[in-house]
Protein backbone atom coordinates (compact mmCIF):
# COMPACT_ATOMS: atom_id res chain seq x y z
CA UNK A 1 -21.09 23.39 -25.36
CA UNK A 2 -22.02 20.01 -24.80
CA UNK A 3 -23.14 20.58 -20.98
CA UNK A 4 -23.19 23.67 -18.58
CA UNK A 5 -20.97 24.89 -16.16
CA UNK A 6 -22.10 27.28 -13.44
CA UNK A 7 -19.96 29.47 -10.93
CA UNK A 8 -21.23 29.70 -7.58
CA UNK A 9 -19.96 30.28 -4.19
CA UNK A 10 -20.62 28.81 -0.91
CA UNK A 11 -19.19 29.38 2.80
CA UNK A 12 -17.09 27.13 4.49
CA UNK A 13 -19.67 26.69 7.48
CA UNK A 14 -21.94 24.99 4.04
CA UNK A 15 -19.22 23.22 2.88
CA UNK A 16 -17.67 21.79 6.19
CA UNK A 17 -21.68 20.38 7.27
CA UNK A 18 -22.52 18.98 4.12
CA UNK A 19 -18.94 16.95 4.09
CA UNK A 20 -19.58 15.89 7.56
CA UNK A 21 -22.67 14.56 6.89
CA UNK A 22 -21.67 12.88 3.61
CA UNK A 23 -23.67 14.74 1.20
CA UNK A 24 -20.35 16.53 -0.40
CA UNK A 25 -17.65 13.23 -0.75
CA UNK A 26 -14.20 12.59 -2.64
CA UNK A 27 -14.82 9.49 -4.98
CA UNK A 28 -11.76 7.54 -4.30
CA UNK A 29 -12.11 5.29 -7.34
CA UNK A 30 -10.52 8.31 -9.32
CA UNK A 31 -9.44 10.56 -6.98
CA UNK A 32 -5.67 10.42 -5.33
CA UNK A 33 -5.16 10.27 -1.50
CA UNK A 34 -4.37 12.69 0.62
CA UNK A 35 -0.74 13.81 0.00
CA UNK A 36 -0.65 17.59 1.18
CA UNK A 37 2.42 18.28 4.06
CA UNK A 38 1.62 20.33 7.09
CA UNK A 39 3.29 23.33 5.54
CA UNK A 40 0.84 23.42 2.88
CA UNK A 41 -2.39 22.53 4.93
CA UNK A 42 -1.35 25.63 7.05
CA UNK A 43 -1.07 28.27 4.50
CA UNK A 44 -3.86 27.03 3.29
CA UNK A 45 -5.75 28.17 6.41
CA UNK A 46 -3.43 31.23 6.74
CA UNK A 47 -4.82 32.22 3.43
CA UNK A 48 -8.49 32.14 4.20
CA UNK A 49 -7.43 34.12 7.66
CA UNK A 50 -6.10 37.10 5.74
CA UNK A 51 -9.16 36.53 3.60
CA UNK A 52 -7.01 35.49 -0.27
CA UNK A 53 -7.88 34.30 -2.60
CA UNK A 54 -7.65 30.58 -3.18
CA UNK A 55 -8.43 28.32 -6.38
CA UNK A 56 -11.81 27.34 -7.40
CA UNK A 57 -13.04 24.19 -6.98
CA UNK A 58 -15.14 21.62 -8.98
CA UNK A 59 -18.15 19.86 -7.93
CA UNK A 60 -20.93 17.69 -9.42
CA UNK A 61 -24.41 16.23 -7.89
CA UNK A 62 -23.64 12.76 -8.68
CA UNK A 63 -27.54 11.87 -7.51
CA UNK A 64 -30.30 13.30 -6.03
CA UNK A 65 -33.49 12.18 -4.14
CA UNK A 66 -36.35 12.96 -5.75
CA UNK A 67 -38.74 12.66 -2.70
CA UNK A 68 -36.51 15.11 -0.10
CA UNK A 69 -34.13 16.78 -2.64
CA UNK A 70 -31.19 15.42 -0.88
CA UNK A 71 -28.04 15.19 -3.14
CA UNK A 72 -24.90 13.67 -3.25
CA UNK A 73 -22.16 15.47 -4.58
CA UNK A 74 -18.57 14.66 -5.81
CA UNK A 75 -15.39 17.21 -5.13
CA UNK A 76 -14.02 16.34 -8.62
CA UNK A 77 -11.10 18.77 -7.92
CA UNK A 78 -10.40 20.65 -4.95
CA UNK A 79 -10.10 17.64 -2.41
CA UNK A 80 -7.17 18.70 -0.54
CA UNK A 81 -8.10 21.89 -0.01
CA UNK A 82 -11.48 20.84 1.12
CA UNK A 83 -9.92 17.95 3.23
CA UNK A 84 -7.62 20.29 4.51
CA UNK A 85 -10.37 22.88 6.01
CA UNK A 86 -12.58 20.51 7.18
CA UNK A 87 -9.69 18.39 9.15
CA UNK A 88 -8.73 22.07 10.46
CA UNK A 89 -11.93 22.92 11.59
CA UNK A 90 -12.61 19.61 13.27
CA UNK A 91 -9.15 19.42 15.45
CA UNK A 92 -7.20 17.20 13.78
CA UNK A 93 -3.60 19.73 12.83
CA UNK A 94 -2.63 23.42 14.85
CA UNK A 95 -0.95 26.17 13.19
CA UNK A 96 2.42 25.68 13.49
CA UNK A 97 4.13 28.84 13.53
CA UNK A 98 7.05 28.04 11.89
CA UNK A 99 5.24 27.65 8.32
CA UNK A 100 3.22 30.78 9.13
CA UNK A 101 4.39 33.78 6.78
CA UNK A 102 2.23 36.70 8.06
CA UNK A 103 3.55 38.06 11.21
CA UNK A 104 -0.19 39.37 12.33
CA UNK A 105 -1.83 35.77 11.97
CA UNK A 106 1.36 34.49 13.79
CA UNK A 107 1.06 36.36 16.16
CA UNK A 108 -2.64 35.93 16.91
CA UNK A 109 -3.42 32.32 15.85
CA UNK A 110 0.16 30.77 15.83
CA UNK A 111 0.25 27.27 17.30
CA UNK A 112 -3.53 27.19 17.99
CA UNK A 113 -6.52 24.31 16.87
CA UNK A 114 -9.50 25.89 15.17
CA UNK A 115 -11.53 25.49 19.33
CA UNK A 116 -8.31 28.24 20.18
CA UNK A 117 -8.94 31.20 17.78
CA UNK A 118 -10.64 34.13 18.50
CA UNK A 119 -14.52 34.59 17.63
CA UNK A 120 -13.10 37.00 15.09
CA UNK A 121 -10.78 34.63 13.00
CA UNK A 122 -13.23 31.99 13.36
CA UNK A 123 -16.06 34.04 11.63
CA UNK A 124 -13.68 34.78 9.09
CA UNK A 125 -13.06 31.01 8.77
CA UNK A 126 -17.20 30.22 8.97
CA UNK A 127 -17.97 33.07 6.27
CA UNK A 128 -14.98 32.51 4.25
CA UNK A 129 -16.71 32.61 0.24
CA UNK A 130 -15.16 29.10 -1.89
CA UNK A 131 -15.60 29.84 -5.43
CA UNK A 132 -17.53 26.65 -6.97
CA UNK A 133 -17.83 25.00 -10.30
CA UNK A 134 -20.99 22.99 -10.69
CA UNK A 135 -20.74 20.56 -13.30
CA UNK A 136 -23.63 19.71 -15.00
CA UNK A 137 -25.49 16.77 -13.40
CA UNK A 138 -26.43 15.19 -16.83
CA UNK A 139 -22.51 13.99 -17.28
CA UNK A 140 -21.81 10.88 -16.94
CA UNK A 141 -19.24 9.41 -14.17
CA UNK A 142 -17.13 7.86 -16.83
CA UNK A 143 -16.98 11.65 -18.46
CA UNK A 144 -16.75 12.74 -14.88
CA UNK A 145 -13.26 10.55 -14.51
CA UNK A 146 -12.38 11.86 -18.02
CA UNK A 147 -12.92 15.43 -16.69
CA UNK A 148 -10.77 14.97 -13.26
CA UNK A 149 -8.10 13.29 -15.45
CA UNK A 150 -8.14 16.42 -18.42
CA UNK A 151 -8.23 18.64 -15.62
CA UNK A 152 -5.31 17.58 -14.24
CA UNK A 153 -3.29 16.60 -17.29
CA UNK A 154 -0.68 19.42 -17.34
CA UNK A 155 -1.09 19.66 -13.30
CA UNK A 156 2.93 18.93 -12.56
CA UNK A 157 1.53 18.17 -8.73
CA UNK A 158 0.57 14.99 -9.69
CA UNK A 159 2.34 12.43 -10.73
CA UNK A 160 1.88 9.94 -13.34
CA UNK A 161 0.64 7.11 -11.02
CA UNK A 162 -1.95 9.77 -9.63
CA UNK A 163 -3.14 10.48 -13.13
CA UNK A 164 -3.03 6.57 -13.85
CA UNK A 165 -5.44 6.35 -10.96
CA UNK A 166 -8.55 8.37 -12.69
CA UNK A 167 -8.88 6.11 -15.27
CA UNK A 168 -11.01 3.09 -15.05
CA UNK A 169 -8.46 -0.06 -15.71
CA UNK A 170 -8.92 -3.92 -14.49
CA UNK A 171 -5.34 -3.92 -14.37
CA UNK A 172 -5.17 -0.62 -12.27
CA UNK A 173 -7.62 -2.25 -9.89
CA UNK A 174 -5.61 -5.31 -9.71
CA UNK A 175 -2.71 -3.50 -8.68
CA UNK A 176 -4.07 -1.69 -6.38
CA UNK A 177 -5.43 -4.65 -4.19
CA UNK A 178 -1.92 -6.15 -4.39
CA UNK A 179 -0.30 -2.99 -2.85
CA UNK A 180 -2.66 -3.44 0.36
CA UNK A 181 -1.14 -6.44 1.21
CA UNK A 182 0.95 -6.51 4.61
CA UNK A 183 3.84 -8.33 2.83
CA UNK A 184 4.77 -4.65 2.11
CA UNK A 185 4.52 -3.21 5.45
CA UNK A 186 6.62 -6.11 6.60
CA UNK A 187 9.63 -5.63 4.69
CA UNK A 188 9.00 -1.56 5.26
CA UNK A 189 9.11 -1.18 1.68
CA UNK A 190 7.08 1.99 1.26
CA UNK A 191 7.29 4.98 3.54
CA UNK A 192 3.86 7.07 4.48
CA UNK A 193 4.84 9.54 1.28
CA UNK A 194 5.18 6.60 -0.74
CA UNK A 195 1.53 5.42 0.14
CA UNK A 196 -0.02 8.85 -0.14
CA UNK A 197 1.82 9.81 -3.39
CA UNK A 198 0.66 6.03 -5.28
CA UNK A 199 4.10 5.01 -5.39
CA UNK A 200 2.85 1.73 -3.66
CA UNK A 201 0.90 1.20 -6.66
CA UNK A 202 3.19 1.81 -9.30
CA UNK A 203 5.74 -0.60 -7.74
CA UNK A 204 2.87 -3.26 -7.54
CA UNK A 205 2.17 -2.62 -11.57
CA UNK A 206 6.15 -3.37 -12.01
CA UNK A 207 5.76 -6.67 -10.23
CA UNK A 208 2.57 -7.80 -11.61
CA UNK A 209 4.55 -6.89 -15.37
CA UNK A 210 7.15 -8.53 -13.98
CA UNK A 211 5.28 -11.83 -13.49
CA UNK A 212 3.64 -11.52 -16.72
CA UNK A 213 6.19 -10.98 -19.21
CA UNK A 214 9.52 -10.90 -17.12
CA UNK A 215 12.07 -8.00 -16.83
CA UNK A 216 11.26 -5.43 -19.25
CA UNK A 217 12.72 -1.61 -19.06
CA UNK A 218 11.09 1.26 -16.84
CA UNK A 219 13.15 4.09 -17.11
CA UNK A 220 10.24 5.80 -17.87
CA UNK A 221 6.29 5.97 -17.64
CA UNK A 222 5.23 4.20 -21.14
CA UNK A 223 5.20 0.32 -19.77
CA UNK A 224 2.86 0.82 -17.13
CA UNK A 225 0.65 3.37 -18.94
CA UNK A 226 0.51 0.59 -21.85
CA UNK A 227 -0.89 -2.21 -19.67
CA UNK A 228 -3.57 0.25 -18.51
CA UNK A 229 -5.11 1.06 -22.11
CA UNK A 230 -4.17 -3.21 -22.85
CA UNK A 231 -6.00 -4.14 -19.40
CA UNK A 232 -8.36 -2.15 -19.25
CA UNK A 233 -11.08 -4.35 -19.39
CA UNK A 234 -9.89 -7.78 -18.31
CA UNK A 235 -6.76 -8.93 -16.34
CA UNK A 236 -5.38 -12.16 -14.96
CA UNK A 237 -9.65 -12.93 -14.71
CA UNK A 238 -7.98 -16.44 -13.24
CA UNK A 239 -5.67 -14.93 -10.65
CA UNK A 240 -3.18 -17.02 -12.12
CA UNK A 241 -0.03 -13.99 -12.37
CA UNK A 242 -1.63 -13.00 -8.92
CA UNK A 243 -0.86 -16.83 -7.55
CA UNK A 244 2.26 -17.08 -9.15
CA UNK A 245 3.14 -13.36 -7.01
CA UNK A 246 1.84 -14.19 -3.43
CA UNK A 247 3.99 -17.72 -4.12
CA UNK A 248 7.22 -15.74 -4.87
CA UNK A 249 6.62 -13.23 -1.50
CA UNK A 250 6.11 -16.71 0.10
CA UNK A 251 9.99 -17.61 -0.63
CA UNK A 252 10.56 -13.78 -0.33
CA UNK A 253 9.73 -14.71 3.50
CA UNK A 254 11.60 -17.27 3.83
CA UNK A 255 14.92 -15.60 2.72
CA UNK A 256 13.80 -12.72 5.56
CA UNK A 257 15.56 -12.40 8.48
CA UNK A 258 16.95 -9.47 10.84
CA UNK A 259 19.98 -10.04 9.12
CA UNK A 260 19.23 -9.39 5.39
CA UNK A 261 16.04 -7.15 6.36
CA UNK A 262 18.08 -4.07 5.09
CA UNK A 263 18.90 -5.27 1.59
CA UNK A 264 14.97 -6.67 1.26
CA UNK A 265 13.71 -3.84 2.25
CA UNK A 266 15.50 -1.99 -1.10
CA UNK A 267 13.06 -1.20 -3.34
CA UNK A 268 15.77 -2.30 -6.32
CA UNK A 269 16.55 -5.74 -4.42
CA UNK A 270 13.21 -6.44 -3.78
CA UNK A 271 12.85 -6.32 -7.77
CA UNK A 272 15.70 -8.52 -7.61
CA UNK A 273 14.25 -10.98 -5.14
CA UNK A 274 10.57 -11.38 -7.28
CA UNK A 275 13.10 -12.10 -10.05
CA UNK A 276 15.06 -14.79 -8.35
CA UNK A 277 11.96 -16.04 -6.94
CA UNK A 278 9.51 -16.10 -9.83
CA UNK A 279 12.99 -18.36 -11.80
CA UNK A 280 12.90 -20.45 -8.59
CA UNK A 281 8.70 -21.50 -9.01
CA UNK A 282 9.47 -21.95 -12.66
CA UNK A 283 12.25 -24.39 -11.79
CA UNK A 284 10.39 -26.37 -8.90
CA UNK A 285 12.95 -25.22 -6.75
CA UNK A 286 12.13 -24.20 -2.97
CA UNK A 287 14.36 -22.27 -0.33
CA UNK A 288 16.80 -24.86 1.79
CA UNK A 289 19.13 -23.85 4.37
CA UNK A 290 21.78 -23.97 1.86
CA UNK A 291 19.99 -21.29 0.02
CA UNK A 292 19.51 -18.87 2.92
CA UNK A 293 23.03 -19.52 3.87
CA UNK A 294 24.47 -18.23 0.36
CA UNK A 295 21.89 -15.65 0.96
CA UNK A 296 22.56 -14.48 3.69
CA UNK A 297 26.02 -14.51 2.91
CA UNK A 298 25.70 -12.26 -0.34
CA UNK A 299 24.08 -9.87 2.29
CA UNK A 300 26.89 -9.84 4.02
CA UNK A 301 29.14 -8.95 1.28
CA UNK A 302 27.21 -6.47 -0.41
CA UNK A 303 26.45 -4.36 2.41
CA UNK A 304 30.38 -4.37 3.08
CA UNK A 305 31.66 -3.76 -0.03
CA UNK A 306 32.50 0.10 -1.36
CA UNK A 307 33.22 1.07 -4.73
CA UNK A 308 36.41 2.63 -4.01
CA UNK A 309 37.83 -0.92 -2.92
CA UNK A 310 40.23 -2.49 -5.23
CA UNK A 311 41.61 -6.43 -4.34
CA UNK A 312 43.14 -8.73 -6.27
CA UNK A 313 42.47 -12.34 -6.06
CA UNK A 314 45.08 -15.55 -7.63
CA UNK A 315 42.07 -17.61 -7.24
CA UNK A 316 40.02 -17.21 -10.24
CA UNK A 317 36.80 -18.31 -8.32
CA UNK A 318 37.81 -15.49 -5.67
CA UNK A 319 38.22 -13.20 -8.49
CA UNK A 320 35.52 -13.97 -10.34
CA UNK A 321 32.80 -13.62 -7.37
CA UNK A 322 34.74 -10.34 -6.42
CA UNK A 323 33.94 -8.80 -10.11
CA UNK A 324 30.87 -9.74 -10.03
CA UNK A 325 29.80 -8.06 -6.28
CA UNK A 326 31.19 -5.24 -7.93
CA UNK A 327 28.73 -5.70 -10.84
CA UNK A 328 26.49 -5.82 -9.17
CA UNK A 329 27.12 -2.98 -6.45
CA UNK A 330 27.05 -0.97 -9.66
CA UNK A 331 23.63 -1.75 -11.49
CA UNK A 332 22.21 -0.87 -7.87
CA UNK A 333 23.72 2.34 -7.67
CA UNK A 334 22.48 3.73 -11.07
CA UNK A 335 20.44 3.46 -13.77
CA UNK A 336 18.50 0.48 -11.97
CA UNK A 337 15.31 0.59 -14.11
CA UNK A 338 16.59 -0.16 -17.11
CA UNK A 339 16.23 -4.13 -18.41
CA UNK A 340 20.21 -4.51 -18.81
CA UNK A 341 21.22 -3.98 -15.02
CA UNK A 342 18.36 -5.48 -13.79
CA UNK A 343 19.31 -8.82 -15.83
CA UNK A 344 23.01 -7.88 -14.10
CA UNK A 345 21.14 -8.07 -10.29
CA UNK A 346 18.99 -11.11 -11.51
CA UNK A 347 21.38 -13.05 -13.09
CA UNK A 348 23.64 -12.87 -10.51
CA UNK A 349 21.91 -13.15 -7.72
CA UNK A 350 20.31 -16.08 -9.12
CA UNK A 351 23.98 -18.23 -10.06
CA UNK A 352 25.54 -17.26 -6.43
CA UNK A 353 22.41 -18.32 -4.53
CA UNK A 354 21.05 -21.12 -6.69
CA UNK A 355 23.18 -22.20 -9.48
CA UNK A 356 26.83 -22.18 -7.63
CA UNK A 357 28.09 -25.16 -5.44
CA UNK A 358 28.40 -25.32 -1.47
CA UNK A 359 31.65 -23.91 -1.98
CA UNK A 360 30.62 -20.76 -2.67
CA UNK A 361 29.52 -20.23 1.03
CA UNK A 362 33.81 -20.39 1.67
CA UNK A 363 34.12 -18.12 -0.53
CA UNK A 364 31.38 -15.58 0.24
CA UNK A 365 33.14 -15.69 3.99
CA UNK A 366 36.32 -14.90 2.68
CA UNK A 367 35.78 -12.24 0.35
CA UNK A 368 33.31 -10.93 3.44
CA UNK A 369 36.16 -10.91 5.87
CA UNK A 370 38.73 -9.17 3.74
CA UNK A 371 35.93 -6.08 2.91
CA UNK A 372 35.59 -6.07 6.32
CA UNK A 373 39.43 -5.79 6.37
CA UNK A 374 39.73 -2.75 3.99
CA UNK A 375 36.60 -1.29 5.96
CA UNK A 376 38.59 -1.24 9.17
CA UNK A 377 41.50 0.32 7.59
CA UNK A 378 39.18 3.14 5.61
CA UNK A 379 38.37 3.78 9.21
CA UNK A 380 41.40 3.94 10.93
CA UNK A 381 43.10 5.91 7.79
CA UNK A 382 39.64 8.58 8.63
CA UNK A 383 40.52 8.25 12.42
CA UNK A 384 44.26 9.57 11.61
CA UNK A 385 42.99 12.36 9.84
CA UNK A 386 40.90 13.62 12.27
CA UNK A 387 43.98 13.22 15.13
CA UNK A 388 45.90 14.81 12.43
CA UNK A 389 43.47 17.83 12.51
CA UNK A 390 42.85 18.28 16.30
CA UNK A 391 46.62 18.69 16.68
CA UNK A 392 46.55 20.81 13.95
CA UNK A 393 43.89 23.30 16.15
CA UNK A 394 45.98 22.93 19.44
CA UNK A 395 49.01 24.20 17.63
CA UNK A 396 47.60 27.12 16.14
């Protein structure tokens, strides 16, 4: 074997001071973020109060002092269980009862912060044995990445933007910093699981491939994972495909308003939007009011319009903008990864609010009014039925 591996065990009271005092760390240039729910931090906890077993963990003394002795040491695996104890022990979650499953540590420790339990269940807690792997200090931290990545290569609790993550890629990097920018927040396009599970990440890696090559197909993983083993030592060193993003989330802002916030704020439309916007700064074309308007309008529409509706139009400009809403309704509903209906949002999208006249903004208000139409009449028709079924009751 090329290096050793020793099993070892050490109590939490160890493991909680030494993480404290930032001698035992998570290396976050590998590592995911913390993504475990309170139902799993808890039995967690409930498991080292009945006194379980829980999974090993893997560690490695990343340097050492040679004057004190002192070392700094990685959790390679094992972070959110370690995370979870220490936050425990420091005050920062209570044992909610309604995730505890044994009726005896409900009953005693239910709804109480680590200060709140008895002297008992806190020894139990201080003393509490976590089995160790030490990896040999002689690896390197590139194996050590290799390792954490190996480790978890068949581990179905990550996902494949987590495992992305371990490995050392300019392009990773690169998407990373984009996905910390507050454009995001702003247009609420990530929830708190999205953040903790990478999904802000992998989104970032679409738009960045986006920029570079233009819509491709992401129905599955193989993309993205190519442009980390292609990038993985240089990527946009100029910051030119960077530029050319941070100028399309400028006109991205500009077509923003409490009014089409909801359809921005679609991870699919957003796609949509980088696509319209990256064709508009390839064109030399900038938002005007007549834009937003058509917009703005096409907002309108969409978020009106139902699948079930069927209208018929003389006007073959009425009819024509009316097929292709419904188009489009449809490459958002399903299937919206792949390349052909996101060339469907793109390309239409793109000839209502840039390529079609002024009198397109007539039309968008018309076709607007009359979904509105059939959505007051769905509603009254669903009002009936409900009458229908109260007098139903009284009679029986």
């Amino acid at each position: 074997m090329k290096y050793s591996f020793r099993r070892n065990d050490h109590p939490i009271e160890v493991i909680n001071r030494d993480f404290l005092s930032g001698k035992l760390i998570v290396d976050t240039t590998y590592q995911r973020r913390k993504v475990w729910n309170d139902q799993d931090k808890i039995r967690l906890i409930e498991t080292i109060l009945l006194e379980l077993v829980i999974p090993e963990v893997f560690f490695w003394t990343a340097s050492r002092n040679p004057d004190t002795g002192e070392a700094i040491t990685h959790i390679v695996d094992g972070q959110q269980r370690i995370n979870t104890i220490v936050d425990y022990i420091n005050g920062e979650f209570i044992l909610d009862k309604k995730y505890l499953l044994n009726d005896g540590v409900k009953n005693s420790c239910g709804d109480f912060l680590f200060k709140d339990l008895s002297s008992e269940y806190k020894q139990k807690i201080w003393e509490y044995p976590i089995s160790i792997v030490e990896i040999d200090s002689d690896c390197s931290k590139d194996e050590i990445k290799q390792m954490f990545y190996r480790l978890n290569l068949t581990n179905y609790n990550l996902n494949p933007q987590e495992k992305r993550n371990s490995l050392d890629s300019e392009f990773g990097d690169k998407c990373d910093s984009l996905s910390t920018l507050d454009f995001w927040k702003e247009k609420r396009i990530f929830s708190s699981n999205d953040a903790k599970r990478m999904k802000d990440v992998e989104y970032c890696c679409s738009i960045y491939i986006l920029a570079n090559e233009g819509i491709v197909d992401q129905t599955n993983q193989k993309k993205i994972n190519e442009y980390y083993d292609d990038y993985k030592d240089e990527f946009d060193k100029d910051n030119k495909i960077k530029n050319k993003v941070i100028s399309a989330m400028d006109i991205i802002d500009e077509l923003t308003d409490k009014t089409t916030i909801s359809f921005v704020s679609k991870k699919a439309q957003m796609y949509t939007l980088f696509c319209m916007a990256m064709k508009m700064l390839d064109n030399n074309i900038t938002v005007n009011e007549t834009i937003f308007e058509k917009f703005k309008l096409f907002v309108e529409a969409y978020n009106k319009f139902r699948n079930e509706f069927v209208i018929s139009y003389d006007d073959d400009d009425l009819s024509n903008l009316y097929e292709n809403l419904k188009k489009y309704k449809l490459a958002s509903s399903e299937g919206i990864n792949k390349v052909g209906n996101r060339m469907i949002r793109f390309e239409i999208l793109y000839k209502i609010c840039i390529e079609s006249k002024d009198v397109i903004l007539e039309l968008l208000k018309i076709i607007s009014n009359d979904f509105s139409a059939k959505l007051d009449e769905r509603n009254n028709k669903f009002d009936k039925l409900e009458e229908d079924d109260l007098v139903d009751v009284e009679d029986e």
